[in-house]
Protein backbone atom coordinates (compact mmCIF):
# COMPACT_ATOMS: atom_id res chain seq x y z
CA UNK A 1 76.53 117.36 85.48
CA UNK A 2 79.60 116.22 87.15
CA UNK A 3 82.31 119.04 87.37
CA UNK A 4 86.23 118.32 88.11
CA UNK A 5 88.70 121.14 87.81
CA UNK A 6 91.53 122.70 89.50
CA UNK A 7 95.44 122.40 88.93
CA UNK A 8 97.19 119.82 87.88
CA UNK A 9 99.19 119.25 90.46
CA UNK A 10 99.53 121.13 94.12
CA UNK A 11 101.46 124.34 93.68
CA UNK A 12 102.17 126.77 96.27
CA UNK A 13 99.69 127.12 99.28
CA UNK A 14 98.81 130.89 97.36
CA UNK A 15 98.96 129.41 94.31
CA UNK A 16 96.41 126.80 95.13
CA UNK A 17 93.74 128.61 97.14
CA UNK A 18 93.72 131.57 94.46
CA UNK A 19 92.30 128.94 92.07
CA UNK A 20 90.03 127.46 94.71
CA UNK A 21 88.41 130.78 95.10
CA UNK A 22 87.90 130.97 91.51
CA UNK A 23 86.19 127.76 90.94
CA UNK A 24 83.84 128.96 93.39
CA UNK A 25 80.76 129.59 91.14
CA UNK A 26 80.37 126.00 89.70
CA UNK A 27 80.30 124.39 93.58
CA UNK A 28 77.11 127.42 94.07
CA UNK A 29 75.84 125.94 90.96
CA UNK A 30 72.51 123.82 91.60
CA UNK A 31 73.12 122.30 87.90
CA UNK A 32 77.02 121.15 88.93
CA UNK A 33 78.15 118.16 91.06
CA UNK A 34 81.54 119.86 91.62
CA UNK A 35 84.89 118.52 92.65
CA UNK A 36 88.02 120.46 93.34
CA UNK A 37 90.80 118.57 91.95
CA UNK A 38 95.14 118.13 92.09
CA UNK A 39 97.34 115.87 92.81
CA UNK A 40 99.31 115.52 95.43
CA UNK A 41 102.37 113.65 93.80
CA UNK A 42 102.64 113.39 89.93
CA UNK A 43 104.20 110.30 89.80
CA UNK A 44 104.52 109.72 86.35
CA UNK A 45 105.86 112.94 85.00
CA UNK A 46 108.71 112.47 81.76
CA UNK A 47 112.10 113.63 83.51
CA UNK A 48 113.17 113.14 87.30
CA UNK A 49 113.75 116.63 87.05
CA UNK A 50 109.94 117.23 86.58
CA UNK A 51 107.98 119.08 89.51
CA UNK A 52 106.20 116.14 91.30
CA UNK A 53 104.16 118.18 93.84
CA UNK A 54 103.68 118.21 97.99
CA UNK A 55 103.95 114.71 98.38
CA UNK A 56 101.19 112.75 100.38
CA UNK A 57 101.46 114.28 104.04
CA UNK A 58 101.51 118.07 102.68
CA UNK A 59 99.18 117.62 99.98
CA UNK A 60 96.07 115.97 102.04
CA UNK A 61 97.00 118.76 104.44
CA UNK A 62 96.65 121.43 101.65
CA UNK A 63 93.71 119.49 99.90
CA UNK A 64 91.86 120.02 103.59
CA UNK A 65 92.02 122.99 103.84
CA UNK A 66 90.67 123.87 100.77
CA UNK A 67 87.68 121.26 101.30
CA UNK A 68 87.33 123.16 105.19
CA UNK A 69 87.73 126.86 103.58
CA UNK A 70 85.41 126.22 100.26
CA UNK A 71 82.80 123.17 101.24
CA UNK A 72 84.16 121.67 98.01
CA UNK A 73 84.58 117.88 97.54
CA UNK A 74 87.54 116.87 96.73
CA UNK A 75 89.01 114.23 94.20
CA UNK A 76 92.89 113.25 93.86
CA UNK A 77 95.08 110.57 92.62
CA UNK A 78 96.36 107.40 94.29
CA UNK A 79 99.36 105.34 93.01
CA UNK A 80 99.74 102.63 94.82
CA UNK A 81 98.13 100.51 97.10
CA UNK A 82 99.18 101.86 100.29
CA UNK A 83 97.30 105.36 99.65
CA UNK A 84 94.20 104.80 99.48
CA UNK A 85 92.93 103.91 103.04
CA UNK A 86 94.39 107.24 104.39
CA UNK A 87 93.89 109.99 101.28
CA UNK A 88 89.76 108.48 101.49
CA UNK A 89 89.87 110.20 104.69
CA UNK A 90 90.32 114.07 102.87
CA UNK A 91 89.12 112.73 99.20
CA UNK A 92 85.58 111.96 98.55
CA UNK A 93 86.74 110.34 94.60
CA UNK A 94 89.87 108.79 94.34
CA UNK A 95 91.17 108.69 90.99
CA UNK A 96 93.31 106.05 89.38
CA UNK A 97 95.67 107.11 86.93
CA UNK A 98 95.10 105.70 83.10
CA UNK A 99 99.03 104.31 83.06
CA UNK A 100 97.60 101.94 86.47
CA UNK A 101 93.79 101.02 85.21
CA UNK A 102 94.86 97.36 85.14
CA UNK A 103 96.37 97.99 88.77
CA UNK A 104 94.19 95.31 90.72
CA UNK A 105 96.17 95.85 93.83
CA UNK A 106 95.36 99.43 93.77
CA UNK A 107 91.86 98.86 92.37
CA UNK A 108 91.02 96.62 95.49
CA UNK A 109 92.64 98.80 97.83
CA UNK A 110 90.42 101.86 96.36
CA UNK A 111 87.46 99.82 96.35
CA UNK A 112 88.16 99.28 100.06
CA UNK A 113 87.42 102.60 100.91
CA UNK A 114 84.29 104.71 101.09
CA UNK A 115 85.02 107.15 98.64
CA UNK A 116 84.31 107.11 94.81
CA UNK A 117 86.75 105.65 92.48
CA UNK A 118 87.57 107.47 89.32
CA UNK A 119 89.07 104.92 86.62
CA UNK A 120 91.10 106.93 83.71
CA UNK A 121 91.32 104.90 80.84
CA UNK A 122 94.84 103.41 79.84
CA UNK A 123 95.99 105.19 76.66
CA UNK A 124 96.62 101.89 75.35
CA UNK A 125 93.03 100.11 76.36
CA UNK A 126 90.46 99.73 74.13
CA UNK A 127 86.85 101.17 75.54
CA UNK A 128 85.56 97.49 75.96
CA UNK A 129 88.23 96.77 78.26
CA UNK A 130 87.09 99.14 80.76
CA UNK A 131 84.89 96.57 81.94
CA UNK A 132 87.53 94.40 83.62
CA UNK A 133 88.69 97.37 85.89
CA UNK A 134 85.14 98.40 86.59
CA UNK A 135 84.41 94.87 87.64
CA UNK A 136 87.42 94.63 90.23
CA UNK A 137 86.30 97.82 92.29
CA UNK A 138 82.14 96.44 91.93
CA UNK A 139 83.43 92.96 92.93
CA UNK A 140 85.88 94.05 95.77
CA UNK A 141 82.15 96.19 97.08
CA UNK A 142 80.37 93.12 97.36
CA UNK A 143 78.44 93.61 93.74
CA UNK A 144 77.14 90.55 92.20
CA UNK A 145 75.18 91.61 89.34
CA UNK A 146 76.46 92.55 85.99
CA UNK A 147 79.00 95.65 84.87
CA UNK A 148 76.42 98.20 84.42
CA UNK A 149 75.94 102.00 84.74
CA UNK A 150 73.59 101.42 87.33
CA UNK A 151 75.51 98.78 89.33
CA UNK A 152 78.84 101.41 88.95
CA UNK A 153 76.57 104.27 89.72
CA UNK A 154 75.18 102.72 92.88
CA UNK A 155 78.66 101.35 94.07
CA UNK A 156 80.91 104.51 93.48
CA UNK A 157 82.45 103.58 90.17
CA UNK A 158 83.30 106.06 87.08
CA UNK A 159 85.12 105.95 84.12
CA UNK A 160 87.39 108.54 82.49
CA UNK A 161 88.12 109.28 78.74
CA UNK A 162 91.66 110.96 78.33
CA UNK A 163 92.42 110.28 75.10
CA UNK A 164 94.16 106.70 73.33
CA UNK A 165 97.79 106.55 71.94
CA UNK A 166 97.96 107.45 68.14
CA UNK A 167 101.34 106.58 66.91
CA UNK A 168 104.36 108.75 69.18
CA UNK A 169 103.96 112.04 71.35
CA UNK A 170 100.24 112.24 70.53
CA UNK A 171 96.49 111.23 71.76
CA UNK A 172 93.28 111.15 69.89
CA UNK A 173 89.89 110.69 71.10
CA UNK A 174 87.94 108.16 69.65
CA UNK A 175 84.02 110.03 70.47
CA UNK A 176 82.30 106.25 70.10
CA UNK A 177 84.02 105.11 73.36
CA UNK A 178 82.30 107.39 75.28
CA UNK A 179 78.71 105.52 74.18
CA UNK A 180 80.28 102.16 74.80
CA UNK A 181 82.04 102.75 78.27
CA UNK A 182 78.77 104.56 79.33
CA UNK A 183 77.12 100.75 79.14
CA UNK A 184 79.74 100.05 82.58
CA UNK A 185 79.37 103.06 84.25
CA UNK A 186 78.77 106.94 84.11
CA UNK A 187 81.41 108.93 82.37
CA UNK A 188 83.68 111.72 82.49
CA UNK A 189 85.51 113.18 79.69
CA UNK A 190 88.87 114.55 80.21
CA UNK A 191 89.24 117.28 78.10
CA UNK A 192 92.96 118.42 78.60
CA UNK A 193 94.67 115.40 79.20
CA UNK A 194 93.04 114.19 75.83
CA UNK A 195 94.92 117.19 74.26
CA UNK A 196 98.12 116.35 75.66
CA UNK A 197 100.81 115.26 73.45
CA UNK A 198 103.15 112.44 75.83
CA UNK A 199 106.70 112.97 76.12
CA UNK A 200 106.43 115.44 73.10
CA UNK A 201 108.51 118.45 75.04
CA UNK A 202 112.05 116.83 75.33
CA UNK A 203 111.47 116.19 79.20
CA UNK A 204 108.34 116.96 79.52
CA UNK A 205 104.72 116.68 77.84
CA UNK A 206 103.24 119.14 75.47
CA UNK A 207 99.93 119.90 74.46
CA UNK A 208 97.39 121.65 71.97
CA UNK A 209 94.59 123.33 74.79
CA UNK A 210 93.02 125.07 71.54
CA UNK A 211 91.41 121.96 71.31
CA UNK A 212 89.68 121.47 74.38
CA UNK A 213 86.83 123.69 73.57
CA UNK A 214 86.48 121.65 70.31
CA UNK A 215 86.51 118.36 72.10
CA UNK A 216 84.57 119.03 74.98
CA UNK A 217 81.55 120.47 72.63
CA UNK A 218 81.96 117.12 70.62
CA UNK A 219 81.87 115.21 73.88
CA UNK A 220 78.85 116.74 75.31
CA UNK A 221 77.11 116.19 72.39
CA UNK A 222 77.38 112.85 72.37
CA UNK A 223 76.35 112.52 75.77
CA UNK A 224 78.28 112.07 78.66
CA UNK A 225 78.13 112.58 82.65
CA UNK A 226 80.62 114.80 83.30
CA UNK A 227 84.04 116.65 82.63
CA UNK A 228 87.32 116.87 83.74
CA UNK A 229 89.39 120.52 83.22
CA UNK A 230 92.73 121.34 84.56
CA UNK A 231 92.62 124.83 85.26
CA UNK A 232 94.67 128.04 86.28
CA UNK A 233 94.76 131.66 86.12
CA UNK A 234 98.40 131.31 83.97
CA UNK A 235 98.99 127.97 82.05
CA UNK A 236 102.42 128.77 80.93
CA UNK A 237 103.71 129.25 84.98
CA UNK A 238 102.12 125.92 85.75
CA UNK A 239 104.63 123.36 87.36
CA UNK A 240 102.99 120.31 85.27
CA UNK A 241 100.63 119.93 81.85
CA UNK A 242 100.70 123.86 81.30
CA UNK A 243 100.10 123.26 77.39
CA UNK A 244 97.38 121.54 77.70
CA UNK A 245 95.09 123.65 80.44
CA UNK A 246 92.78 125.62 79.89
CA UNK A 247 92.34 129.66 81.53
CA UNK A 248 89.70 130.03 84.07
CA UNK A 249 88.63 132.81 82.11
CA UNK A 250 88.05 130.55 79.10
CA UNK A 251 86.69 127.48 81.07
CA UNK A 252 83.39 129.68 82.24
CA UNK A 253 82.65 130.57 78.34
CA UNK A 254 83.44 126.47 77.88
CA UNK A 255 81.19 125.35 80.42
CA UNK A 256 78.46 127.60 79.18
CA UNK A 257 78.62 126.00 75.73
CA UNK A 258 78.64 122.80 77.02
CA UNK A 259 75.43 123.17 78.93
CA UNK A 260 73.77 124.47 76.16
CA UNK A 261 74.38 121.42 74.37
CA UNK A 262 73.29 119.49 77.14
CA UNK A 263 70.17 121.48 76.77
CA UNK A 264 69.51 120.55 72.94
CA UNK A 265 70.51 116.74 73.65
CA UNK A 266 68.63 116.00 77.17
């Protein structure tokens, strides 16, 4: 099972290795492909006001030492298309975020690299859709067969569920789209952005994170390749998506839920 979690963004240095060393157990885990995951600019936050993280230079810095310190791999987000090239060089997935999924200049620039490229479904894309962006990065890598889960898993390609728009300030997770994006390539479900509520705060976003547990048991049920939790030892002294993370006290009882699913389901 694939594994992504860490902050949401990069926080202090302290901040930032404290939940490093915490995540430690699921990277020693022979069951867990794990990834250690923030970003190092949140460049689509609600207010200008809004903490936005290291920027680029600081943040790969940051994000290598915690790959040199911890042995994990590492996965991030790019914006635009002059990123990619140079944060492939600390970041073995590079994730594109669901508001730029249609992005093809980013999409080809990601799909230049060597690393992995995560593609988080727009909140406003239907599952089916997925295909398009999925085809840009297998094209761009020299792919000629057809947008499958085997052609995405062989050419570094996922997909991630975060949740779709559902009228204003809200997100709800349709659980077919997982099945029919899995027929592109392997997917990841995002279980606390799909509890976030956009915009909802005033200037920022809010969230529900009691119902990650509830989604992420739903999710693994139906059968997916992996999951996506932003994590930290206080949610509500997080600089960005605080209602919507989950404790990394509650994400071990999570995780061992949702691999006793996995067990009853195959």
């Amino acid at each position: 099972m694939i594994l992504i979690a860490g902050p949401c963004v990069l926080e202090s240095r302290d901040t930032v290795m404290r939940i490093a060393e915490a995540l430690g157990q699921y990277h020693e885990d022979c069951t867990k492909e794990f990834y250690f995951k923030a970003s190092f600019d949140k460049a689509n936050r609600t207010s200008l006001e809004s903490f936005r993280g290291p920027g680029l230079e600081e943040g790969l810095k940051m994000l290598q030492e915690v790959k040199e310190q911890f042995g994990y791999q590492i996965l991030t987000d790019v914006h635009d298309a002059s990123q990619p090239a140079s944060v492939a060089e600390v970041a073995d997935v590079l994730q594109i975020p669901a508001f730029l999924s249609r992005q093809t200049d980013l999409l080809v620039a990601a799909a230049q690299t060597s690393a992995v490229v995560n593609i988080k479904k727009g909140q406003f894309l239907a599952p089916e859709a997925m295909q398009h962006s999925v085809a840009k990065v297998l094209r761009t890598r020299g792919c000629e067969g057809e947008v499958s889960y085997e052609n995405a898993q062989k050419y570094g390609v996922w997909l991630t569920e975060r949740g779709s728009s559902f009228g204003y300030g809200n997100l709800v997770v349709d659980m077919r789209g997982l099945h029919t994006m899995r027929a592109f390539a392997p997917v990841i479900f995002d279980a606390t952005h799909a509890v976030q509520m956009p915009a909802s705060g005033g200037a920022s976003s809010g969230g529900d994170s009691s119902f990650v547990p509830i989604l992420s048991r739903a999710a693994a049920a139906v059968g997916v390749d992996g999951f996506f939790f932003e994590t930290h030892f206080d949610p509500s002294v997080a600089l960005s998506d605080g209602p919507n993370m989950i404790t990394l006290t509650k994400l071990e009882q999570l995780i061992e839920q949702i691999d006793a699913i996995h067990t009853i389901v195959g």
